[in-house]
N, C-alpha and C. Protein backbone atom coordinates (compact mmCIF):
# COMPACT_ATOMS: atom_id res chain seq x y z
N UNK A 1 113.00 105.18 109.19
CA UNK A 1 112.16 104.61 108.14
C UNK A 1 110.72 105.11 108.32
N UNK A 2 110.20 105.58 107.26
CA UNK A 2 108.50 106.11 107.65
C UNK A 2 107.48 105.13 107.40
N UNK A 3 106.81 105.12 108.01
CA UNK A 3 105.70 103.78 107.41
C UNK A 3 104.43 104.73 106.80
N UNK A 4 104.10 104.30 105.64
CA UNK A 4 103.04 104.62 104.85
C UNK A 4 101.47 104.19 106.04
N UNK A 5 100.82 105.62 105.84
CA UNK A 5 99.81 105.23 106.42
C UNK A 5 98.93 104.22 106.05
N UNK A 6 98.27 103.48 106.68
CA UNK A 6 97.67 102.31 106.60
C UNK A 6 96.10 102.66 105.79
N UNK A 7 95.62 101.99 104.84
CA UNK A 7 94.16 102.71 104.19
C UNK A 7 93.36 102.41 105.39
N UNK A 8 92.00 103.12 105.46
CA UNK A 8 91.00 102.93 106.49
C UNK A 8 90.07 101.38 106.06
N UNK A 9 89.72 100.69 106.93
CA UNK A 9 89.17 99.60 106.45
C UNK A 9 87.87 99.23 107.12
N UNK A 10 87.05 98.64 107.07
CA UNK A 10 85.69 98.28 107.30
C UNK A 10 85.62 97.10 107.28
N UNK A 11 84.90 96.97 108.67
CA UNK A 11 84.50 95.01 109.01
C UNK A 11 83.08 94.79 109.13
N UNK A 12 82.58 93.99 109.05
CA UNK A 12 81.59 93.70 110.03
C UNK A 12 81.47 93.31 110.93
N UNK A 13 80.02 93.25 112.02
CA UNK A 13 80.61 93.40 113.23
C UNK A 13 80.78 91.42 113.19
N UNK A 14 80.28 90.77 112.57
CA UNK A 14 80.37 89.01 112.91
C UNK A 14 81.63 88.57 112.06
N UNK A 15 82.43 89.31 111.51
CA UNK A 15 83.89 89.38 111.31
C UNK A 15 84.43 89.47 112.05
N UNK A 16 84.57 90.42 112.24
CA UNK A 16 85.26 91.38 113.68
C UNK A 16 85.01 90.52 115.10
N UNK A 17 84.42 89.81 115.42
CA UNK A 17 84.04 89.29 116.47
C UNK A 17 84.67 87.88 116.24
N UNK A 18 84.66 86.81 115.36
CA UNK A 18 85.03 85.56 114.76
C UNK A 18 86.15 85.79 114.41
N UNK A 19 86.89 86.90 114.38
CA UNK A 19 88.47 87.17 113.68
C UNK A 19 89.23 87.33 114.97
N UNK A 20 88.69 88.57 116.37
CA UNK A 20 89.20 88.29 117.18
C UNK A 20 89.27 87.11 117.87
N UNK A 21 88.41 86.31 117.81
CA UNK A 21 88.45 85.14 118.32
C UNK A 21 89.75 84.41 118.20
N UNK A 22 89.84 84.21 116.35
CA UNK A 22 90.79 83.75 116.18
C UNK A 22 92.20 84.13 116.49
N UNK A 23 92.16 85.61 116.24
CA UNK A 23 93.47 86.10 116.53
C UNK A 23 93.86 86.03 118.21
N UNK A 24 93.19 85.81 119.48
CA UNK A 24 93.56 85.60 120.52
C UNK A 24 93.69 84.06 120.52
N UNK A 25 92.96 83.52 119.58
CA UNK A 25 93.67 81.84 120.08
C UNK A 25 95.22 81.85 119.10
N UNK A 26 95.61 82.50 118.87
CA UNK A 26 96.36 82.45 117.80
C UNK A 26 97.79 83.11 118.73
N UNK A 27 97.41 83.95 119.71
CA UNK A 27 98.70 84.08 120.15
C UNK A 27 99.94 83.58 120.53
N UNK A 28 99.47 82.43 120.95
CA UNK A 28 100.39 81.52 121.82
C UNK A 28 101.09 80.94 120.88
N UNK A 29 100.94 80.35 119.31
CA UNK A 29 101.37 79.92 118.39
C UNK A 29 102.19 80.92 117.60
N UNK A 30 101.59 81.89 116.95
CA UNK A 30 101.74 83.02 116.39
C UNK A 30 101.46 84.22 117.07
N UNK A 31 102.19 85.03 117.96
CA UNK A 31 102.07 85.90 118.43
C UNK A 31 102.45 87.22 117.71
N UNK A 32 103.39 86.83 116.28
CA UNK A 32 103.63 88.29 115.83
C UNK A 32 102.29 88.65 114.70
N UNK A 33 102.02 87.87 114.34
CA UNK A 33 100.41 87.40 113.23
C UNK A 33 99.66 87.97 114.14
N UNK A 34 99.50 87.48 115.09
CA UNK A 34 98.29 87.31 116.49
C UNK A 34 97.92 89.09 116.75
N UNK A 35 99.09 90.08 116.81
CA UNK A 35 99.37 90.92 117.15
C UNK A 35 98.76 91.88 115.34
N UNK A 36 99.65 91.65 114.92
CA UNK A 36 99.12 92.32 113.82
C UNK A 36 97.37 92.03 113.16
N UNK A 37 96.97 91.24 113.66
CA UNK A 37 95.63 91.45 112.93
C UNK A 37 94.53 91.42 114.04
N UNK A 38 95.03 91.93 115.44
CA UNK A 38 94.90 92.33 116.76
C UNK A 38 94.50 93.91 116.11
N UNK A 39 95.97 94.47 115.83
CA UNK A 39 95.63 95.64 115.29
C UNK A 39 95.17 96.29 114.42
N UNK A 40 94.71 95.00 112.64
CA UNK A 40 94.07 96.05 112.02
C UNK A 40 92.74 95.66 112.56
N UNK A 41 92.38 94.91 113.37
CA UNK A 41 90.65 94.81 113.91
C UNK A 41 90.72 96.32 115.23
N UNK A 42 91.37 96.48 115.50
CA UNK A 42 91.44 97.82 116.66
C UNK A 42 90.67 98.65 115.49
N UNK A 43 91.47 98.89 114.36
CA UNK A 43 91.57 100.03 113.62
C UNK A 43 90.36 100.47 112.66
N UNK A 44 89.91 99.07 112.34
CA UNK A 44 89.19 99.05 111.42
C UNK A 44 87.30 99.44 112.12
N UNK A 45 86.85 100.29 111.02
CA UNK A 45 85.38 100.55 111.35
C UNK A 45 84.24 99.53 111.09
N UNK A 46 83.62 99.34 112.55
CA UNK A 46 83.12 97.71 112.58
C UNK A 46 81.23 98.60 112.41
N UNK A 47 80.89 97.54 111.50
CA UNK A 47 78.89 98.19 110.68
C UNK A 47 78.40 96.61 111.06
N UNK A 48 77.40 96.91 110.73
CA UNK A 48 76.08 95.89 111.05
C UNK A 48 76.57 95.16 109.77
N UNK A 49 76.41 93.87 109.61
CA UNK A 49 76.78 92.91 108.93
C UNK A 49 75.61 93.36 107.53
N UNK A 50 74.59 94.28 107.46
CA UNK A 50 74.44 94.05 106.55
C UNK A 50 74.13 95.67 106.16
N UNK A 51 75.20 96.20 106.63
CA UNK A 51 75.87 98.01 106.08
C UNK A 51 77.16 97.80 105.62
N UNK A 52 77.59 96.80 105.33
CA UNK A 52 78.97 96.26 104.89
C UNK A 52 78.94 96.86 103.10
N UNK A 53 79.59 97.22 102.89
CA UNK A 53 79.38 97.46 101.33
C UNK A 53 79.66 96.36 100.47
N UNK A 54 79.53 95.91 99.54
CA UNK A 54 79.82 94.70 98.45
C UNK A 54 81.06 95.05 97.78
N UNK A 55 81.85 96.35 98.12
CA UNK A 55 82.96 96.95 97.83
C UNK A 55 84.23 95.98 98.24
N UNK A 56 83.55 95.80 99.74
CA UNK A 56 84.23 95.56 100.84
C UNK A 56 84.99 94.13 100.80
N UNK A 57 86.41 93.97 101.12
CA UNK A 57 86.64 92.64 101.42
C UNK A 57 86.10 92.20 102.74
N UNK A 58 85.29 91.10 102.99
CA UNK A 58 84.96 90.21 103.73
C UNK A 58 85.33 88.66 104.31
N UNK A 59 85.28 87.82 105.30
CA UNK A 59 85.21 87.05 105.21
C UNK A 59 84.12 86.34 104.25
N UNK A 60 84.66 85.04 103.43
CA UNK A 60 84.64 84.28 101.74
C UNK A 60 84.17 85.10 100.55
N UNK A 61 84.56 86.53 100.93
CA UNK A 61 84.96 86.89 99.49
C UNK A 61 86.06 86.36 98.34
N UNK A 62 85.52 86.63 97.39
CA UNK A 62 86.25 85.95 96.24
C UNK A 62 86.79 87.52 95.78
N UNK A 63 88.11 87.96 95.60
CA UNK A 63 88.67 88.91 94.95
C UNK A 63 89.99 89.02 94.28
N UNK A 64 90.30 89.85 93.28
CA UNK A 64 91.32 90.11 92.50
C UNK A 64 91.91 91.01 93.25
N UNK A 65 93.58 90.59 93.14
CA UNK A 65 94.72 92.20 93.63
C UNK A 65 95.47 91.91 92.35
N UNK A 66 96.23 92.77 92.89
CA UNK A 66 97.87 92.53 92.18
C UNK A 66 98.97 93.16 93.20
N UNK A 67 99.76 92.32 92.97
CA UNK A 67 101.05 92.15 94.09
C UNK A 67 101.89 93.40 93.55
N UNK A 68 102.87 92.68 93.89
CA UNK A 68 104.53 94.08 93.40
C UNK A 68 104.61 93.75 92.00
N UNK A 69 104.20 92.25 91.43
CA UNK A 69 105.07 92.60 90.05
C UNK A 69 103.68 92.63 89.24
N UNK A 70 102.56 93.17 89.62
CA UNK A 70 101.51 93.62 88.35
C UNK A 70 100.47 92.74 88.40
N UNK A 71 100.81 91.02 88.70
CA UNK A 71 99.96 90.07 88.08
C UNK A 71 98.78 89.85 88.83
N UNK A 72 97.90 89.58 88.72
CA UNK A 72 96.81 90.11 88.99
C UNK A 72 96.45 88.62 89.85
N UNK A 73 96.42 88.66 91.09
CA UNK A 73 95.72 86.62 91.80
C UNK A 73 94.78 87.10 92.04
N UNK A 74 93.59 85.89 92.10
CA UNK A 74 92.35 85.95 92.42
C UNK A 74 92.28 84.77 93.33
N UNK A 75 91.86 85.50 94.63
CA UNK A 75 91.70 84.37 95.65
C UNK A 75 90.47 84.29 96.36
N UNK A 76 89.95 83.30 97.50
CA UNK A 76 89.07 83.41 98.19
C UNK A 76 89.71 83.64 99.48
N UNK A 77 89.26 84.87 100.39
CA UNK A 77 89.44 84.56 101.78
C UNK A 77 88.59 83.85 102.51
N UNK A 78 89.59 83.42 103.55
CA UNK A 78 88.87 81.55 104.32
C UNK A 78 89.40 81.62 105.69
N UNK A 79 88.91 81.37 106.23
CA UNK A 79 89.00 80.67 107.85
C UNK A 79 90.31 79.63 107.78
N UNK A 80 91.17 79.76 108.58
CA UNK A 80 92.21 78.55 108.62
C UNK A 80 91.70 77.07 108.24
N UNK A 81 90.88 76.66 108.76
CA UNK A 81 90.58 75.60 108.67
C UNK A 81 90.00 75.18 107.04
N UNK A 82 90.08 76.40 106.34
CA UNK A 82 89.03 76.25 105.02
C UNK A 82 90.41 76.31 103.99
N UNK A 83 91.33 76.57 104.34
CA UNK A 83 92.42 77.27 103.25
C UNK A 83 92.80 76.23 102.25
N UNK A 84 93.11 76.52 101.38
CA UNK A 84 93.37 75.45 100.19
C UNK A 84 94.06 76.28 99.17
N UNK A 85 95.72 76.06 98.98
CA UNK A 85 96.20 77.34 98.21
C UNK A 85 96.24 76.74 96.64
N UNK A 86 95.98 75.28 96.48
CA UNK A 86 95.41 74.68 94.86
C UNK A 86 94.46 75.42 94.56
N UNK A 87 92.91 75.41 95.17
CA UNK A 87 91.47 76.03 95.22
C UNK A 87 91.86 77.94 95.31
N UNK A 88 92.98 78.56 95.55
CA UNK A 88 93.25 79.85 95.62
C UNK A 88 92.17 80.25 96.73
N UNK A 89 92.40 79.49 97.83
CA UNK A 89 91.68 79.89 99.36
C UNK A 89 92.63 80.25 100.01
N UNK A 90 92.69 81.29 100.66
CA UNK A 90 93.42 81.73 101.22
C UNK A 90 93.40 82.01 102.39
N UNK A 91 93.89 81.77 103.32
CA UNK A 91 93.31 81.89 105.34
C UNK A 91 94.02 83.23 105.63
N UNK A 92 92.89 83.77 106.66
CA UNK A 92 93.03 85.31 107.23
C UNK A 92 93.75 85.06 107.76
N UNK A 93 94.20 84.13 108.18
CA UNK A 93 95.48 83.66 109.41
C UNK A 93 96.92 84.20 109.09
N UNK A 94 97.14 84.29 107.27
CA UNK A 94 98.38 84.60 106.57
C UNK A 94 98.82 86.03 107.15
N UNK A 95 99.47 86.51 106.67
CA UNK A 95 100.20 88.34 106.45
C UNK A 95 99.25 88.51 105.51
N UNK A 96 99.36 87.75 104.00
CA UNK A 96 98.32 88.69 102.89
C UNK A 96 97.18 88.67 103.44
N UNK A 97 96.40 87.46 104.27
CA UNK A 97 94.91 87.39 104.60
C UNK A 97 94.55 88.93 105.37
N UNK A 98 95.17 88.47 106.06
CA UNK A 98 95.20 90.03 107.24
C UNK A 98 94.95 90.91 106.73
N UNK A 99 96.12 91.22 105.67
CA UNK A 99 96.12 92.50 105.06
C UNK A 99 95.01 92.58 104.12
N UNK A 100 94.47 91.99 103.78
CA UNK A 100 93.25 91.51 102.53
C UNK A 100 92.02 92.31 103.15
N UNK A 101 91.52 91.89 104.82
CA UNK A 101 90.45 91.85 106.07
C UNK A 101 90.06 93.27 105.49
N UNK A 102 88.65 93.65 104.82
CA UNK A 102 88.29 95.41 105.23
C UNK A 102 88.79 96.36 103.85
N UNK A 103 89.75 95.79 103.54
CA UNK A 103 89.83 96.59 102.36
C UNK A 103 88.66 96.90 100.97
N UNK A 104 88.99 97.65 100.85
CA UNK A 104 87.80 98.17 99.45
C UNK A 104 88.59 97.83 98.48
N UNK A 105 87.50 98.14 97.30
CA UNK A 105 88.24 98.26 95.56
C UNK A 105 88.91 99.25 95.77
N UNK A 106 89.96 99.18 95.23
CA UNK A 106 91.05 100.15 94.57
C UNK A 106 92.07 100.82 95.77
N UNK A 107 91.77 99.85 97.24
CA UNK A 107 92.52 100.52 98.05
C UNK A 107 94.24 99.66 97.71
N UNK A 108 95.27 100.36 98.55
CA UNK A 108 96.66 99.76 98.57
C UNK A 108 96.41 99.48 99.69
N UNK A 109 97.57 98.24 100.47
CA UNK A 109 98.27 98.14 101.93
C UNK A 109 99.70 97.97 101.31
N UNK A 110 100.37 98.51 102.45
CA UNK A 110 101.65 97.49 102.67
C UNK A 110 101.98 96.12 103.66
N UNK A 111 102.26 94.97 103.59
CA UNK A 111 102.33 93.96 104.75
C UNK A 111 103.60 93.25 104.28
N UNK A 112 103.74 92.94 105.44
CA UNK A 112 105.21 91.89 105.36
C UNK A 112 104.87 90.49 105.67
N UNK A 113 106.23 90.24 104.37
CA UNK A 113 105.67 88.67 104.70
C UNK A 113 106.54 87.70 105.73
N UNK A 114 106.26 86.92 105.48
CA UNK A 114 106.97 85.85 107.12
C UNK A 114 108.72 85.98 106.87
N UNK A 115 109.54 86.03 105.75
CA UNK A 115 110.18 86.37 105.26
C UNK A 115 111.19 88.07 105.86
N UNK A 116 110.04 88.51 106.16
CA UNK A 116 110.05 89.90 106.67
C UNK A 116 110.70 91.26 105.53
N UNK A 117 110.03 90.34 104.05
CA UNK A 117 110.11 92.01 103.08
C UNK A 117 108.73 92.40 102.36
N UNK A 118 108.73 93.61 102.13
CA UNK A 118 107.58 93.91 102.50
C UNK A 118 106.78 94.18 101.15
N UNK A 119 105.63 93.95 101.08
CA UNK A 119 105.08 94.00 99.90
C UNK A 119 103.78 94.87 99.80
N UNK A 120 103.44 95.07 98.17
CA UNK A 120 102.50 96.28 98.27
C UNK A 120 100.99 95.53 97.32
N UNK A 121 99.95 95.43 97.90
CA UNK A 121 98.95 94.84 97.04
C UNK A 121 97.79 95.61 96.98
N UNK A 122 97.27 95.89 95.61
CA UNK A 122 96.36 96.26 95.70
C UNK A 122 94.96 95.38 95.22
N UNK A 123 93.85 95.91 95.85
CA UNK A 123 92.34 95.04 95.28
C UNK A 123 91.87 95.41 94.20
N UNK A 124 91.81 95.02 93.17
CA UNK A 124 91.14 95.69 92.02
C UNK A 124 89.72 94.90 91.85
N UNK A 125 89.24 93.65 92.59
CA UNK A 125 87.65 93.60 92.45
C UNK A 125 87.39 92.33 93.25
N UNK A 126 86.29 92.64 93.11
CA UNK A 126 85.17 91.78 94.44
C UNK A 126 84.22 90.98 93.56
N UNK A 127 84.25 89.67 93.63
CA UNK A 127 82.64 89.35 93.30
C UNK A 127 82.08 88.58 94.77
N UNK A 128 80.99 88.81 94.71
CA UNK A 128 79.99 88.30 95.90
C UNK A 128 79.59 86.78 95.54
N UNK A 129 80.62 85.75 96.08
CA UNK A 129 80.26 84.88 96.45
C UNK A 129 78.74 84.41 97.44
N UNK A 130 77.85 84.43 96.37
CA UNK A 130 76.15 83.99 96.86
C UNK A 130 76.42 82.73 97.61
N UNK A 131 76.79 81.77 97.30
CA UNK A 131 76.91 80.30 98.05
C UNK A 131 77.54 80.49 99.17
N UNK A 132 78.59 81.49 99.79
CA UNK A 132 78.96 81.64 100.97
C UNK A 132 78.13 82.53 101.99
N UNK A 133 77.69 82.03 103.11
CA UNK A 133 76.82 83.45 103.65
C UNK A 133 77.65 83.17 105.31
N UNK A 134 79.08 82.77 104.86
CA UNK A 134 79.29 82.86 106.98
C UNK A 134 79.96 81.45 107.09
């Protein structure tokens, strides 16, 4: 089976630092989660929190994808503790969150879900949540 290369992604560095956090307390509970977003923070190119592009998914960005069948969700990414899937908050803690972390407009991923089939989403837009700063 070939795996599609992964798009390149961009963090900041007080992401990147607050995400590993989480993802090492996260092992012991979730170790296959724990592991995977272990690795897209390895992967991903970590900038000064304020060389981040507005492109960029961030922690409490508010953004649009669309899944496998077209329809377009608009969610917020959130800290576990913030998630609310009525409010369309969504925690980095998930498979989609993860996969969400760094991505730009118009990039694809592939991620699997807990389920273990695999799905393809892309970002089609960002707005900059002003009321969130962290």
């Amino acid at each position: 089976m070939q795996k599609k290369r992964k798009p390149s992604i961009t963090i900041s560095q007080t992401d990147h630092d607050r995400l590993l956090g989480l993802a090492t307390a996260m092992e012991d509970r979730d170790p296959a989660l724990a592991d995977i977003m272990i690795g897209e923070l390895e992967r991903a190119r970590v900038v000064k929190d304020a060389a981040l592009p507005e492109t960029v998914v961030r922690m409490g960005s508010t953004l649009t994808y669309t899944a496998d069948d077209g329809e377009p969700l608009t969610v917020t990414l959130v800290y576990p503790g913030e998630a609310d899937i009525a409010e369309g908050k969504i925690s980095v803690a998930t498979p989609v969150g993860t996969a969400l972390i760094g991505l730009s407009v118009g990039q694809t991923i592939d991620w699997t879900a807990r389920d273990g089939r695999v799905h393809r989403l892309t970002v089609t837009d960002i707005r900059r949540d002003e009321a969130s700063h962290g």
